[in-house]
PDB file of N, CA and C in Angstrom:
ATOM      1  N   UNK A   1      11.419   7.639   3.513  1.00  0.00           N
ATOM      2  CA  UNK A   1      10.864   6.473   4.141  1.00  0.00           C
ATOM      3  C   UNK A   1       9.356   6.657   4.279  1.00  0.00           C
ATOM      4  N   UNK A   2       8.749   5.575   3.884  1.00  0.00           N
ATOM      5  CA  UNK A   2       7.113   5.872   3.959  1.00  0.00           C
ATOM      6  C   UNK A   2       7.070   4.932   5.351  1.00  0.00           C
ATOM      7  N   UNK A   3       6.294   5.134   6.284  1.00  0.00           N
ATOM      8  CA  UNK A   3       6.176   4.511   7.939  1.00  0.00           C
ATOM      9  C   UNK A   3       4.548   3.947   7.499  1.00  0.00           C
ATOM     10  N   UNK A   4       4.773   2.499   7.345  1.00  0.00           N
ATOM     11  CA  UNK A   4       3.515   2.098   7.240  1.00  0.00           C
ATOM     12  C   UNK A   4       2.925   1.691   8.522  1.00  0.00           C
ATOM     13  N   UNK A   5       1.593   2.236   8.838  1.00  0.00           N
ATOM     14  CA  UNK A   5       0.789   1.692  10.154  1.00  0.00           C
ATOM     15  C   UNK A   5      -0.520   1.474   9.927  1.00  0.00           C
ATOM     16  N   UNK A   6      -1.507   0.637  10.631  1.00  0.00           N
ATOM     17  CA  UNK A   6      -2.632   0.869  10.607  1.00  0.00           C
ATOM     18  C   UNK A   6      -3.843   1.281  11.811  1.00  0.00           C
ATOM     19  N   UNK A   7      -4.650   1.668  11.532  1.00  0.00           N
ATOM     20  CA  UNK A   7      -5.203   2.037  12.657  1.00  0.00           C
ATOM     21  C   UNK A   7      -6.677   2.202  12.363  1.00  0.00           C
ATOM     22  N   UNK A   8      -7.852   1.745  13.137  1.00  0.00           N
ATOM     23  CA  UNK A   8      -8.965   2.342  13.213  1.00  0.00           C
ATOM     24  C   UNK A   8      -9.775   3.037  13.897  1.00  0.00           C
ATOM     25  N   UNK A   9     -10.809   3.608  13.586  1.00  0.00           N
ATOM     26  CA  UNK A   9     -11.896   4.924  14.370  1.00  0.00           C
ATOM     27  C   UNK A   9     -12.757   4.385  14.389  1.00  0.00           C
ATOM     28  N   UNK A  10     -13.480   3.871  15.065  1.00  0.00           N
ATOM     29  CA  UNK A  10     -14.853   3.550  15.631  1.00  0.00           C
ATOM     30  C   UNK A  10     -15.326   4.649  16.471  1.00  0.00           C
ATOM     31  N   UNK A  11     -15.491   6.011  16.388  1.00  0.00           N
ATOM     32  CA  UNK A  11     -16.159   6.702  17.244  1.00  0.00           C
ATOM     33  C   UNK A  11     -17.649   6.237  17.938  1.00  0.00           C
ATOM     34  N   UNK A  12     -18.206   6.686  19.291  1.00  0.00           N
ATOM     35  CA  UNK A  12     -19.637   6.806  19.529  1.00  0.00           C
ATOM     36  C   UNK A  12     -19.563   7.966  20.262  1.00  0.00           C
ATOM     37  N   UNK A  13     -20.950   8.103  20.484  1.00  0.00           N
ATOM     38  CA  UNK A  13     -21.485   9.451  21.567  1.00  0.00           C
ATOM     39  C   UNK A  13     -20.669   9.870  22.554  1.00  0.00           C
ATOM     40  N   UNK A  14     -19.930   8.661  23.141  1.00  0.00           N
ATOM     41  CA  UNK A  14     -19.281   8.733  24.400  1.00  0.00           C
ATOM     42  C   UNK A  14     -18.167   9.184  24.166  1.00  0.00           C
ATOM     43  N   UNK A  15     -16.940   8.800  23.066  1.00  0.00           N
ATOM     44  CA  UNK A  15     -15.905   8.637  23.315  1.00  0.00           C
ATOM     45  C   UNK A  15     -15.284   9.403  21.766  1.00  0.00           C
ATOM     46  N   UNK A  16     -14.570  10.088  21.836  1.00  0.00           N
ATOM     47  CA  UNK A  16     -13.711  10.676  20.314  1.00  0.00           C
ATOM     48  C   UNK A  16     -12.705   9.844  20.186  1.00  0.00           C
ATOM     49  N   UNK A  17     -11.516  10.672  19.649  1.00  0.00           N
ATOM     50  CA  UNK A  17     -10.384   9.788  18.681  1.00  0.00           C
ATOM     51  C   UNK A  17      -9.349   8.887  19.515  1.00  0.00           C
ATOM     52  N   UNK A  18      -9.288   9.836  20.993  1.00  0.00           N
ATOM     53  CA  UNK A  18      -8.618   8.110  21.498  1.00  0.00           C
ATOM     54  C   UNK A  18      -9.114   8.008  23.070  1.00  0.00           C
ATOM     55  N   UNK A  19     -10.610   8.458  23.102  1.00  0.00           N
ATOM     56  CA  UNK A  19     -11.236   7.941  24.538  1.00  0.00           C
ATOM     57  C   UNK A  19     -11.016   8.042  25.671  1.00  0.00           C
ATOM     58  N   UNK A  20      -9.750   9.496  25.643  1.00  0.00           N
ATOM     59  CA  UNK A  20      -9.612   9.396  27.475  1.00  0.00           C
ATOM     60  C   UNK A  20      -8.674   8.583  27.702  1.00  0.00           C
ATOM     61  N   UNK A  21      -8.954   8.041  28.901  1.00  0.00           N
ATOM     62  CA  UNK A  21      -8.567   7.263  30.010  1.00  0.00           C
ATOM     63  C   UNK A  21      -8.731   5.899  29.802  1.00  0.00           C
ATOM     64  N   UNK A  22      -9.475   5.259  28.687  1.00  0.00           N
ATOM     65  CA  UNK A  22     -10.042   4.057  28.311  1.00  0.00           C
ATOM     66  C   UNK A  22      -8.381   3.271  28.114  1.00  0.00           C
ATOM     67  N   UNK A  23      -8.713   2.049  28.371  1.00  0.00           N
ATOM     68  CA  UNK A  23      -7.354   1.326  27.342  1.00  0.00           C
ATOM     69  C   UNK A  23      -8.001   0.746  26.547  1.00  0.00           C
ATOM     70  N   UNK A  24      -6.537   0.375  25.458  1.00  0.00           N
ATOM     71  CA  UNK A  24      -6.611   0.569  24.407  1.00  0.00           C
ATOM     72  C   UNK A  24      -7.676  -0.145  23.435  1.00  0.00           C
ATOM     73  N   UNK A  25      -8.031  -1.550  24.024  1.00  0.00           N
ATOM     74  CA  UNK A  25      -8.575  -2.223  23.459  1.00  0.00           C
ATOM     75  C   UNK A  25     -10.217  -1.384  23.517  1.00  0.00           C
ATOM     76  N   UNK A  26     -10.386  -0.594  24.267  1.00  0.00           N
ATOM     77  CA  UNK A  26     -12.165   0.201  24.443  1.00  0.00           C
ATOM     78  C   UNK A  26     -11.984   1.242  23.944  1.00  0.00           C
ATOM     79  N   UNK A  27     -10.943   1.867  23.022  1.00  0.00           N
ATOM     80  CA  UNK A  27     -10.778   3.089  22.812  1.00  0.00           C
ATOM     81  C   UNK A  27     -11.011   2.922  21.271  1.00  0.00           C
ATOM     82  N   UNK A  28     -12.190   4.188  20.719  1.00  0.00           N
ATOM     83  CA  UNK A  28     -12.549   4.329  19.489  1.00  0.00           C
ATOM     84  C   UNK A  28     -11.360   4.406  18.729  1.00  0.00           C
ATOM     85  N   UNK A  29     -10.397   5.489  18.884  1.00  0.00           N
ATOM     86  CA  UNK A  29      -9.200   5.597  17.827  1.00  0.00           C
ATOM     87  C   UNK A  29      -8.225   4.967  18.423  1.00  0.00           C
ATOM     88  N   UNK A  30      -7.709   3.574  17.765  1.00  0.00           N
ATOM     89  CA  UNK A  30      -6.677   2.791  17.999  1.00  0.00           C
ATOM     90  C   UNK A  30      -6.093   2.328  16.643  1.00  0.00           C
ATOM     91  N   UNK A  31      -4.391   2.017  17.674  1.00  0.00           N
ATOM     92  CA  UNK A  31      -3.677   1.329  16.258  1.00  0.00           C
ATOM     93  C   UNK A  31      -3.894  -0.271  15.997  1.00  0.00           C
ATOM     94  N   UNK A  32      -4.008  -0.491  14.802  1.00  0.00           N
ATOM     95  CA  UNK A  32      -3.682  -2.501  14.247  1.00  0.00           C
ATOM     96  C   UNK A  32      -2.650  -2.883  13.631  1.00  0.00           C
ATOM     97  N   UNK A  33      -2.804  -4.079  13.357  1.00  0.00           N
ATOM     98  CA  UNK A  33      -1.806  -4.597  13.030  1.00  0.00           C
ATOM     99  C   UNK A  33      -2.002  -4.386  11.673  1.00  0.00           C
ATOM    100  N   UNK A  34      -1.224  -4.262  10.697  1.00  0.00           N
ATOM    101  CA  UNK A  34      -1.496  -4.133   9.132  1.00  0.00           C
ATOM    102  C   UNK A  34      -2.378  -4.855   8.410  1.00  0.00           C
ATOM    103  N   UNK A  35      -3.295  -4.613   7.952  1.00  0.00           N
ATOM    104  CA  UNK A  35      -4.380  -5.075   7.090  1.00  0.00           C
ATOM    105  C   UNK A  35      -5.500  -5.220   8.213  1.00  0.00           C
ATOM    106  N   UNK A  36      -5.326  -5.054   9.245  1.00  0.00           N
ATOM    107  CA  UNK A  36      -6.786  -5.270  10.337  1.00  0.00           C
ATOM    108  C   UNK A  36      -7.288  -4.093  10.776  1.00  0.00           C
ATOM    109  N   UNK A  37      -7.038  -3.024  10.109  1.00  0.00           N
ATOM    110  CA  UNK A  37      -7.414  -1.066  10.815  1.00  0.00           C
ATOM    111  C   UNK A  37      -8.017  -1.312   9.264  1.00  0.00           C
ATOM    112  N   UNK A  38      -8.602   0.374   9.042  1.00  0.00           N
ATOM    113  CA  UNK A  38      -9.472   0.858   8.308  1.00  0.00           C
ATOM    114  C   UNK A  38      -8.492   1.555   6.811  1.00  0.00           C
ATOM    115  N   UNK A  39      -7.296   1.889   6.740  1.00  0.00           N
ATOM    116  CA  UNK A  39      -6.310   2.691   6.156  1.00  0.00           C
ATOM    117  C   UNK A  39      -6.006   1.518   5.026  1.00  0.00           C
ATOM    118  N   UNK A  40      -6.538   2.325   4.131  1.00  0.00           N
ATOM    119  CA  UNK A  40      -6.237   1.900   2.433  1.00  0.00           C
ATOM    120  C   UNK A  40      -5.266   1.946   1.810  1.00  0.00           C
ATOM    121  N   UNK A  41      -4.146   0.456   1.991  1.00  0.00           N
ATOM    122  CA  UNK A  41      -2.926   0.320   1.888  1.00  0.00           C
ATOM    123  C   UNK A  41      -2.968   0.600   0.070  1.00  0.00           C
ATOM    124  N   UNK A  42      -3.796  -0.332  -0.505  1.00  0.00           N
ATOM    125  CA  UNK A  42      -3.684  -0.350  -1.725  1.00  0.00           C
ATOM    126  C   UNK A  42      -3.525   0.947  -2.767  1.00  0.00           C
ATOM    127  N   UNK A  43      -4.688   2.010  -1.990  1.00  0.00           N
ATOM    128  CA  UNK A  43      -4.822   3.256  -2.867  1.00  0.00           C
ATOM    129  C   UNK A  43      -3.080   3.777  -2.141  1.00  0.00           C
ATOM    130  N   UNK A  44      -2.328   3.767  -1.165  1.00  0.00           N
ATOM    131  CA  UNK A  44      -1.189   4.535  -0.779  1.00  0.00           C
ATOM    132  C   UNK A  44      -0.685   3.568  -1.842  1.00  0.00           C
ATOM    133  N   UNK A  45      -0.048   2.856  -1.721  1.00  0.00           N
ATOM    134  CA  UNK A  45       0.672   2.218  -2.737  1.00  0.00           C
ATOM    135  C   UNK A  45       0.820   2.075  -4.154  1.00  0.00           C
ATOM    136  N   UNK A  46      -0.647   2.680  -4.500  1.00  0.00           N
ATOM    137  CA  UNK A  46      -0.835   2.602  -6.273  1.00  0.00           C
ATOM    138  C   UNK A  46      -0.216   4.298  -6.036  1.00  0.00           C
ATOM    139  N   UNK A  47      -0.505   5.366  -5.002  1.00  0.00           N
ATOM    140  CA  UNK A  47       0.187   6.502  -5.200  1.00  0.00           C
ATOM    141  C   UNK A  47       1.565   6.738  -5.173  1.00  0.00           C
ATOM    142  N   UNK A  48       2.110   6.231  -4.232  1.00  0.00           N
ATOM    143  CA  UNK A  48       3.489   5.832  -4.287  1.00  0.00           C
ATOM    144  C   UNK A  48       4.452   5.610  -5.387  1.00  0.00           C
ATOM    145  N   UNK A  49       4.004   4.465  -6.147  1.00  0.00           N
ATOM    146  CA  UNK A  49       3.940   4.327  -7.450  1.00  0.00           C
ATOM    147  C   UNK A  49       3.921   5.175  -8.429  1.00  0.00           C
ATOM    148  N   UNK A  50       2.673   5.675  -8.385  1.00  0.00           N
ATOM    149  CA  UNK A  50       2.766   6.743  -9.531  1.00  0.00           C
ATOM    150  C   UNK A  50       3.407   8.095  -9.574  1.00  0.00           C
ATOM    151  N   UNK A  51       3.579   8.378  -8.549  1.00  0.00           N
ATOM    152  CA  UNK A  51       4.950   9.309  -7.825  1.00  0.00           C
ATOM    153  C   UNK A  51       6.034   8.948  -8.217  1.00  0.00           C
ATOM    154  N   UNK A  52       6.388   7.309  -8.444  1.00  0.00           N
ATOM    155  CA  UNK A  52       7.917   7.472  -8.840  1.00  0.00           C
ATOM    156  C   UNK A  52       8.436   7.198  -7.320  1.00  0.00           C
ATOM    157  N   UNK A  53       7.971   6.775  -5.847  1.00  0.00           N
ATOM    158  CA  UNK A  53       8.753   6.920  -4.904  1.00  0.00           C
ATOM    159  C   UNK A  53       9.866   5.459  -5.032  1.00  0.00           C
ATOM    160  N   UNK A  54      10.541   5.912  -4.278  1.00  0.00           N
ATOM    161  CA  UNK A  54      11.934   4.870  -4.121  1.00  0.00           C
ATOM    162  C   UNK A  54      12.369   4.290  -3.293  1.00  0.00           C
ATOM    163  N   UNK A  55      11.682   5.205  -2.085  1.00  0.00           N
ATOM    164  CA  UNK A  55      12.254   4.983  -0.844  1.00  0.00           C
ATOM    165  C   UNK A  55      12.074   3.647  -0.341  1.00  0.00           C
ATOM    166  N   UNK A  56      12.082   3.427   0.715  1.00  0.00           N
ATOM    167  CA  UNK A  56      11.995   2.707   1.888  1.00  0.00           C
ATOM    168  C   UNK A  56       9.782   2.453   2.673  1.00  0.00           C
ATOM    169  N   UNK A  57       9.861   1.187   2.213  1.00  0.00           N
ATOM    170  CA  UNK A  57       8.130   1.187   3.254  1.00  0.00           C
ATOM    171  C   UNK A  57       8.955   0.281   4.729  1.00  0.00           C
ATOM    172  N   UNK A  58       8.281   1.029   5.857  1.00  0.00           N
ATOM    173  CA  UNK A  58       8.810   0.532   6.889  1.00  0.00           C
ATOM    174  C   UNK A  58       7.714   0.336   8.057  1.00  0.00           C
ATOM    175  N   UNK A  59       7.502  -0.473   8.212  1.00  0.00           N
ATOM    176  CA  UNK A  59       6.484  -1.059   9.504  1.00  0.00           C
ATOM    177  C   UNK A  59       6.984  -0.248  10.924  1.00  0.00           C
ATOM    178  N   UNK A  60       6.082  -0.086  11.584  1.00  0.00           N
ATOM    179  CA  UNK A  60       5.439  -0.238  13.072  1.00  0.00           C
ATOM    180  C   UNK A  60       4.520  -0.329  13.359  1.00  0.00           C
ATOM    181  N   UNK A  61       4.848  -1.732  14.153  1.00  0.00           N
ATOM    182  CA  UNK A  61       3.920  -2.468  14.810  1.00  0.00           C
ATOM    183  C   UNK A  61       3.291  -1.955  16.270  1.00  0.00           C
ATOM    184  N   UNK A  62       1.854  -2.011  15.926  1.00  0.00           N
ATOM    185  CA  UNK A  62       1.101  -1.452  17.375  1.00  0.00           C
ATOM    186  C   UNK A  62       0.020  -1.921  17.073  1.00  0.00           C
ATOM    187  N   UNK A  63      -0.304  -2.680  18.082  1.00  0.00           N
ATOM    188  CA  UNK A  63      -1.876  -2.779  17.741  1.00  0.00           C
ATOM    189  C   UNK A  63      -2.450  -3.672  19.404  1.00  0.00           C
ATOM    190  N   UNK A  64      -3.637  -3.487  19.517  1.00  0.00           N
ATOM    191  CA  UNK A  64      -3.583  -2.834  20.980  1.00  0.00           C
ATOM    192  C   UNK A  64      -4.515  -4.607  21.040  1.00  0.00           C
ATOM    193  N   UNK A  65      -4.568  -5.451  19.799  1.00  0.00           N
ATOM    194  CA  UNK A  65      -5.349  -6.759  19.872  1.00  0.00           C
ATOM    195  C   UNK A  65      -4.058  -8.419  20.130  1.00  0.00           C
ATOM    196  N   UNK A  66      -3.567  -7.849  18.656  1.00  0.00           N
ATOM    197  CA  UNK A  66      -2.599  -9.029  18.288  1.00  0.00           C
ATOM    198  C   UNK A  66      -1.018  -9.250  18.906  1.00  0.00           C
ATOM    199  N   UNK A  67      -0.881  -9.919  19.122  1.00  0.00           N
ATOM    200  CA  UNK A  67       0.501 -10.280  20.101  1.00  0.00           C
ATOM    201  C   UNK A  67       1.723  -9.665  18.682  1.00  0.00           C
ATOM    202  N   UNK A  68       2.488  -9.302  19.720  1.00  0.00           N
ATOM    203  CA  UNK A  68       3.807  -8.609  18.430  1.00  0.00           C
ATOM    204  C   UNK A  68       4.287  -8.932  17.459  1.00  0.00           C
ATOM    205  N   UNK A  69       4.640 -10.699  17.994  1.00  0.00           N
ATOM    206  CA  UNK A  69       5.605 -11.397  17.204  1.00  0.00           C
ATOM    207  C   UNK A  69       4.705 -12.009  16.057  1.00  0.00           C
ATOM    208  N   UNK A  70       3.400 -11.992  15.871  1.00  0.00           N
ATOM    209  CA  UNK A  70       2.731 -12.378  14.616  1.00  0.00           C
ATOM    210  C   UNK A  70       1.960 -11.280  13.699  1.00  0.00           C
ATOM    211  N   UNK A  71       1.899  -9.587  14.687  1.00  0.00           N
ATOM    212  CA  UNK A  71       1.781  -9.104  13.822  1.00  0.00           C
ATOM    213  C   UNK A  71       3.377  -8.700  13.209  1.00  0.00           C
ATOM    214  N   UNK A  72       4.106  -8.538  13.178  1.00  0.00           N
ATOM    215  CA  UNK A  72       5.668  -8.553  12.590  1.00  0.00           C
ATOM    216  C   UNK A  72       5.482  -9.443  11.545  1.00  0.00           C
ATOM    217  N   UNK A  73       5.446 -10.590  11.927  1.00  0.00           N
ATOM    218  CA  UNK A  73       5.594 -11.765  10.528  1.00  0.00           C
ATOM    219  C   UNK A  73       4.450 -11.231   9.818  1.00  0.00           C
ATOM    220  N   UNK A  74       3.035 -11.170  10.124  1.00  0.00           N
ATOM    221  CA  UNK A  74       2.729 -10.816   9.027  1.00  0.00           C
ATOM    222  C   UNK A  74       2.560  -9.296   8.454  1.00  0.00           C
ATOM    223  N   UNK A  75       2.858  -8.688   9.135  1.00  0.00           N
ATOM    224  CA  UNK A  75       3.120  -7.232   8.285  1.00  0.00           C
ATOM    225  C   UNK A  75       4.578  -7.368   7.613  1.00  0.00           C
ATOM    226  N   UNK A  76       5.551  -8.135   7.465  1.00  0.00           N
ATOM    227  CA  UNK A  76       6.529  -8.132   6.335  1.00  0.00           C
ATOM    228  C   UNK A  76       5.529  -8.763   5.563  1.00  0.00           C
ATOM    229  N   UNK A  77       5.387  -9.534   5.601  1.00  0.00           N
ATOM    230  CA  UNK A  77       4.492 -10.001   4.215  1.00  0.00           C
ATOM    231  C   UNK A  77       3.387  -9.185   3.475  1.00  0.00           C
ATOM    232  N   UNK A  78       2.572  -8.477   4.523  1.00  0.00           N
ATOM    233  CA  UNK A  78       1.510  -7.559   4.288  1.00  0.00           C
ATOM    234  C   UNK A  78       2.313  -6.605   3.551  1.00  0.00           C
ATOM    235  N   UNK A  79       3.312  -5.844   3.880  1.00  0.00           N
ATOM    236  CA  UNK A  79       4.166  -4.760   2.836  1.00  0.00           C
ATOM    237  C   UNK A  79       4.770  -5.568   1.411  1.00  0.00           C
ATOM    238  N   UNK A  80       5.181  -6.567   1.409  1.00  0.00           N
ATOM    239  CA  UNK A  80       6.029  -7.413   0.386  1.00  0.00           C
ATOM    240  C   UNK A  80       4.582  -7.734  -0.681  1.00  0.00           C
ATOM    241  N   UNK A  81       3.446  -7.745  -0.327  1.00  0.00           N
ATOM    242  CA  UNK A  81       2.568  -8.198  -1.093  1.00  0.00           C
ATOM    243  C   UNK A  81       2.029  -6.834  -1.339  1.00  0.00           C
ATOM    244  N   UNK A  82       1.895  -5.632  -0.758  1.00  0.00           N
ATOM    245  CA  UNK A  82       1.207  -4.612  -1.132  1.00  0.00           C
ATOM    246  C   UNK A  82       2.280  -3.777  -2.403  1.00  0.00           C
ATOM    247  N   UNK A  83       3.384  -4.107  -2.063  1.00  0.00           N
ATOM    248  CA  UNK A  83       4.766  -3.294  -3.336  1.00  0.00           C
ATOM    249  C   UNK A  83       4.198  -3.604  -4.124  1.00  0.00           C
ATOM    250  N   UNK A  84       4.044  -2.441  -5.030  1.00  0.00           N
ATOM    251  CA  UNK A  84       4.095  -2.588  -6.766  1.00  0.00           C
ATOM    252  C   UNK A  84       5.203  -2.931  -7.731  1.00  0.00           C
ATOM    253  N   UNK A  85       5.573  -3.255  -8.296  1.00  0.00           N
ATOM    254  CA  UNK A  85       6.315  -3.838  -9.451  1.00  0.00           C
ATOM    255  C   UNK A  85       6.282  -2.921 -10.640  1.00  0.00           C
ATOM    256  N   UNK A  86       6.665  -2.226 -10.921  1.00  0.00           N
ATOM    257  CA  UNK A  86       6.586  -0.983 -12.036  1.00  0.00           C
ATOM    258  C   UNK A  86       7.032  -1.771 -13.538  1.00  0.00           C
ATOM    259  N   UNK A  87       6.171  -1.735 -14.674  1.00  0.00           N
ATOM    260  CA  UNK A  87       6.297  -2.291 -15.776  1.00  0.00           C
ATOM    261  C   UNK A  87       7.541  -1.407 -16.614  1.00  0.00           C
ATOM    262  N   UNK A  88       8.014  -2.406 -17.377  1.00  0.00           N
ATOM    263  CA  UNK A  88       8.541  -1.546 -18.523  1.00  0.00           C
ATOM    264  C   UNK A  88       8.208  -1.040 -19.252  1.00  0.00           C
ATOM    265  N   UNK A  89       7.143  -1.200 -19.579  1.00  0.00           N
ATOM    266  CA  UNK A  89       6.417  -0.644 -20.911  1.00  0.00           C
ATOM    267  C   UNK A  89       4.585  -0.304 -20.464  1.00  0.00           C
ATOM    268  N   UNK A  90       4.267   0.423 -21.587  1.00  0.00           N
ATOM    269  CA  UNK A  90       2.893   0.455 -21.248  1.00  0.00           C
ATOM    270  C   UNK A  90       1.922  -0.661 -21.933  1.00  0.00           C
ATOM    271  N   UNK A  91       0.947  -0.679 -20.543  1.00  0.00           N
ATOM    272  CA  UNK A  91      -0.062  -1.728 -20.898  1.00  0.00           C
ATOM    273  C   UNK A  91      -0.871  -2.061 -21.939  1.00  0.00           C
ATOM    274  N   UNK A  92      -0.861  -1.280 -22.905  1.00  0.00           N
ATOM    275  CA  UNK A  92      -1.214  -1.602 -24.190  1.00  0.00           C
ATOM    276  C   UNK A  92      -0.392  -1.287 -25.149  1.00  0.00           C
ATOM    277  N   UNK A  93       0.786  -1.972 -24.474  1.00  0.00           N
ATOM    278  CA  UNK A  93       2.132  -2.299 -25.859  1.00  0.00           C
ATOM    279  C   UNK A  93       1.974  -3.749 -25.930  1.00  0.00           C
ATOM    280  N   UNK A  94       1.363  -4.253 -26.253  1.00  0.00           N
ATOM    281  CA  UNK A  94       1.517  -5.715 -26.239  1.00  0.00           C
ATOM    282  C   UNK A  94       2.169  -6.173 -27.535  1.00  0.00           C
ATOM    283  N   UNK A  95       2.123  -5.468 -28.618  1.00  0.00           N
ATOM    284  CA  UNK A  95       3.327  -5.735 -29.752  1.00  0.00           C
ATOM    285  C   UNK A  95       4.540  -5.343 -29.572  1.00  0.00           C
ATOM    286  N   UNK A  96       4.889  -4.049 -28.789  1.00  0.00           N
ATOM    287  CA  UNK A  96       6.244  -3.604 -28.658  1.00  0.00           C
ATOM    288  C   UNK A  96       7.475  -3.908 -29.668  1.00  0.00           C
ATOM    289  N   UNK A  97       7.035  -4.313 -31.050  1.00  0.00           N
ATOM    290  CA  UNK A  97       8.186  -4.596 -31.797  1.00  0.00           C
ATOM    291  C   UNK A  97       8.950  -3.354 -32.488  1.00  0.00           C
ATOM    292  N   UNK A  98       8.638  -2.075 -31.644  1.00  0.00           N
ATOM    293  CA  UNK A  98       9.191  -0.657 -32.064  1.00  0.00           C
ATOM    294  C   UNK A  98       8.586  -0.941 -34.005  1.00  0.00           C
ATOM    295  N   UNK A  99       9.401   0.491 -34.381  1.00  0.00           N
ATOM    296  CA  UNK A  99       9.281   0.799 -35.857  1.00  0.00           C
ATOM    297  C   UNK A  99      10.731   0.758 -37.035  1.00  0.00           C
ATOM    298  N   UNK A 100      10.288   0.090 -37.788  1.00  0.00           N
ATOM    299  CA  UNK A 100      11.300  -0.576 -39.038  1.00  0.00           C
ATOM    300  C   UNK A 100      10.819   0.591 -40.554  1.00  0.00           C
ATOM    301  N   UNK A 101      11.699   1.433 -40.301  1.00  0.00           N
ATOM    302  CA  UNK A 101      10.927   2.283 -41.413  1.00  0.00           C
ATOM    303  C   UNK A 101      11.189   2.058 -42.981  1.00  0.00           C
ATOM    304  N   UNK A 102      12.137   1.047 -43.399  1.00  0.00           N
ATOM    305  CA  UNK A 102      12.294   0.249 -44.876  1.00  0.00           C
ATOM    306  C   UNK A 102      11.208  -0.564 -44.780  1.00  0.00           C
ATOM    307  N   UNK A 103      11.180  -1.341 -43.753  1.00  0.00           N
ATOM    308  CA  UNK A 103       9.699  -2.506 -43.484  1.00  0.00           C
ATOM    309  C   UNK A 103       8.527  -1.980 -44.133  1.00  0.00           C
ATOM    310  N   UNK A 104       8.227  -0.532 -43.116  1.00  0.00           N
ATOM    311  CA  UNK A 104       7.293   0.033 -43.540  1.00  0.00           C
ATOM    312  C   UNK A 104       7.227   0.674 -45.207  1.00  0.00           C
ATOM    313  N   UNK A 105       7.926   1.234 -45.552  1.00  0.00           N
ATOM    314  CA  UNK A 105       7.764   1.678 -46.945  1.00  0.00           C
ATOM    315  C   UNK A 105       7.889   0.435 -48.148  1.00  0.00           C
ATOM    316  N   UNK A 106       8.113  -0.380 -47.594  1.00  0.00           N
ATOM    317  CA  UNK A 106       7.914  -1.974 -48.661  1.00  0.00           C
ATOM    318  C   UNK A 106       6.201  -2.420 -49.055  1.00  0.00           C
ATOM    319  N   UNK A 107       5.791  -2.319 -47.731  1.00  0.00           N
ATOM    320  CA  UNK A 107       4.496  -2.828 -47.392  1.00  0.00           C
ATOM    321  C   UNK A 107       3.569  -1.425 -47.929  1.00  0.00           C
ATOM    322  N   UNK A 108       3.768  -0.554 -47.471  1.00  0.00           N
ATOM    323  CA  UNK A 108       3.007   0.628 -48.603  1.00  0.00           C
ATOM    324  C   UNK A 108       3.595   1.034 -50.105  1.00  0.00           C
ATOM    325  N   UNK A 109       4.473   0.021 -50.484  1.00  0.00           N
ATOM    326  CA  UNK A 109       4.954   0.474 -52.064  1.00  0.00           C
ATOM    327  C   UNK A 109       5.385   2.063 -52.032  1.00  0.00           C
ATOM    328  N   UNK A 110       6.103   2.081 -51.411  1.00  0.00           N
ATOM    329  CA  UNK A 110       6.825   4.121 -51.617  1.00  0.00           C
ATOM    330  C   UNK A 110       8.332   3.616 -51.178  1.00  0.00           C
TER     331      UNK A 110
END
């Protein structure tokens, strides 16, 4: 299962990764709602991919701005649009008509 979340770091002088005592909304390291933190869904997902993974992408929702029930709706969508689609073939097969080896020896006279 890959646990998709997002989250951002705004550090300053004052405050490190989650500020103490601050809540959440004043605190440099906090979680978002998917696609509104700093975490590069696209590059995880093109890796994922090229790994071959299979599993499961699974949301939790936290985010210390947006009300629950709309980040939910849109983080299914935010994951459903970030999935890759794995081709059958490679991207510069665009003939893919495989090899005919009588074909071929007609057309070179042998």
């Amino acid at each position: 299962m890959f646990h998709v979340k997002d989250a951002e770091f705004n550090p300053s002088g004052k405050q490190g990764v989650y500020g103490g005592y601050q809540n959440w909304v004043q605190r440099a390291g906090r979680f978002r709602s998917l696609g509104d933190g700093q975490v590069d869904f696209s590059a995880i997902f093109s890796k994922l991919t090229g790994y071959d993974y299979s599993g499961w992408a699974v949301m939790e929702w936290e985010c210390a701005l947006k009300h629950p029930e709309d980040g939910a709706k849109e983080g299914a969508v935010f994951i459903k649009d970030k999935i890759i689609r794995v081709t059958e073939k490679a991207f510069d097969d665009f003939a893919g008509t495989g090899s005919n080896e009588d074909f071929n020896r007609k057309i070179l006279g042998i």
